[in-house]
Protein backbone atom coordinates (compact mmCIF):
# COMPACT_ATOMS: atom_id res chain seq x y z
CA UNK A 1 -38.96 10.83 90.01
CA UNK A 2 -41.90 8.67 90.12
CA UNK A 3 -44.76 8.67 87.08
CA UNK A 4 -43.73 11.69 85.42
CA UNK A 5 -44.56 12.68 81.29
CA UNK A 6 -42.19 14.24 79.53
CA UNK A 7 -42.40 16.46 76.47
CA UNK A 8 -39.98 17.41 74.03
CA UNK A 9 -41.16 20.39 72.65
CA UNK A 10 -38.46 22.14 69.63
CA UNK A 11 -37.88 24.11 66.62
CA UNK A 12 -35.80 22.72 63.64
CA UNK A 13 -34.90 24.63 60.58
CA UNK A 14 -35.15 21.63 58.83
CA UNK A 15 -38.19 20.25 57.04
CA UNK A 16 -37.87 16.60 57.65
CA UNK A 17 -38.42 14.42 60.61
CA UNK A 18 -35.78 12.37 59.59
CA UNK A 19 -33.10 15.01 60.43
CA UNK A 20 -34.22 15.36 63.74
CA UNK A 21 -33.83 11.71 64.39
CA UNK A 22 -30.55 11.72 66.79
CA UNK A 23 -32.35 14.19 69.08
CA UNK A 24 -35.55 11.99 69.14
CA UNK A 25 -33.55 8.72 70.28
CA UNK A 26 -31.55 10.63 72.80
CA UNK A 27 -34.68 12.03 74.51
CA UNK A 28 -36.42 8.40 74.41
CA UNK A 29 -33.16 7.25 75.78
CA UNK A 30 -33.19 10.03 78.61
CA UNK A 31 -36.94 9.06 78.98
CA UNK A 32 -35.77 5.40 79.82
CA UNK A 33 -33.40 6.20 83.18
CA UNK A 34 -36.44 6.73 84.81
CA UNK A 35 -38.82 4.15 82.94
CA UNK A 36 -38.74 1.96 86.03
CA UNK A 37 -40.77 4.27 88.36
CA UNK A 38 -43.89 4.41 85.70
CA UNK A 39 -41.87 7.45 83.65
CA UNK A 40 -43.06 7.98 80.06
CA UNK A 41 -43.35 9.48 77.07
CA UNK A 42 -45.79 12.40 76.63
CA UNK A 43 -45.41 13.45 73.35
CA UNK A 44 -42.85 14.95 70.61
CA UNK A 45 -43.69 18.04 68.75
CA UNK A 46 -41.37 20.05 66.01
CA UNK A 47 -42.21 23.22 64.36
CA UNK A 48 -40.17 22.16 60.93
CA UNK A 49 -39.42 24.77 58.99
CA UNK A 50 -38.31 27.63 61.20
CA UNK A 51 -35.51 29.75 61.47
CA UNK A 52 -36.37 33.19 63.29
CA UNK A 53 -38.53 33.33 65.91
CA UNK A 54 -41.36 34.66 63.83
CA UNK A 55 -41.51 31.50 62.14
CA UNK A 56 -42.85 29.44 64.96
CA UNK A 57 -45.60 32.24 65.05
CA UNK A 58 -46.87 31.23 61.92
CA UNK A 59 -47.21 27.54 62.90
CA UNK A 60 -51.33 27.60 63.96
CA UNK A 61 -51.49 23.70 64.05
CA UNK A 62 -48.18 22.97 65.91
CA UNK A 63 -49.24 26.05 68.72
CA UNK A 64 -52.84 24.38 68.55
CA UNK A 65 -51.36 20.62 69.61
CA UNK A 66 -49.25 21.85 72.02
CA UNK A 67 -51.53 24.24 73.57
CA UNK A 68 -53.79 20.72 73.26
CA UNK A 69 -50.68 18.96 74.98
CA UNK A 70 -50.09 21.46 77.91
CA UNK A 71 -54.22 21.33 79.05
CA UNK A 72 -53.54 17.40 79.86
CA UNK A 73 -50.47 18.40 81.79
């Protein structure tokens, strides 16, 4: 795959970024098996806080940046 973005786009019922951390270095790691054909990094977004599906539909500014995030793509 050559000069691709990736995205990691999740939930988390937990309200700190810090909990989330493993996932976050495992994606960057992912990310960097294909860093030598111009690969990168698009952006990370987390709807904290959410634990049934109607959650996440409460979450205007997360929907907002990612709807923001999938017009670049």
């Amino acid at each position: 795959m050559h000069k691709k973005v990736f995205y990691l786009l999740s939930a988390a019922a937990t309200r700190k970024e810090t909990n989330v951390q493993t996932m976050i270095k495992c994606f960057r790691q992912y990310i960097s098996c294909f860093g030598e054909n111009g690969s990168e990094e698009g952006g990370i977004v987390f709807a904290y806080d959410t634990r049934k599906t109607e959650d996440v539909k409460t979450k205007y500014d997360i929907l907002n940046k990612v709807y923001e995030m999938g017009k670049s793509v």
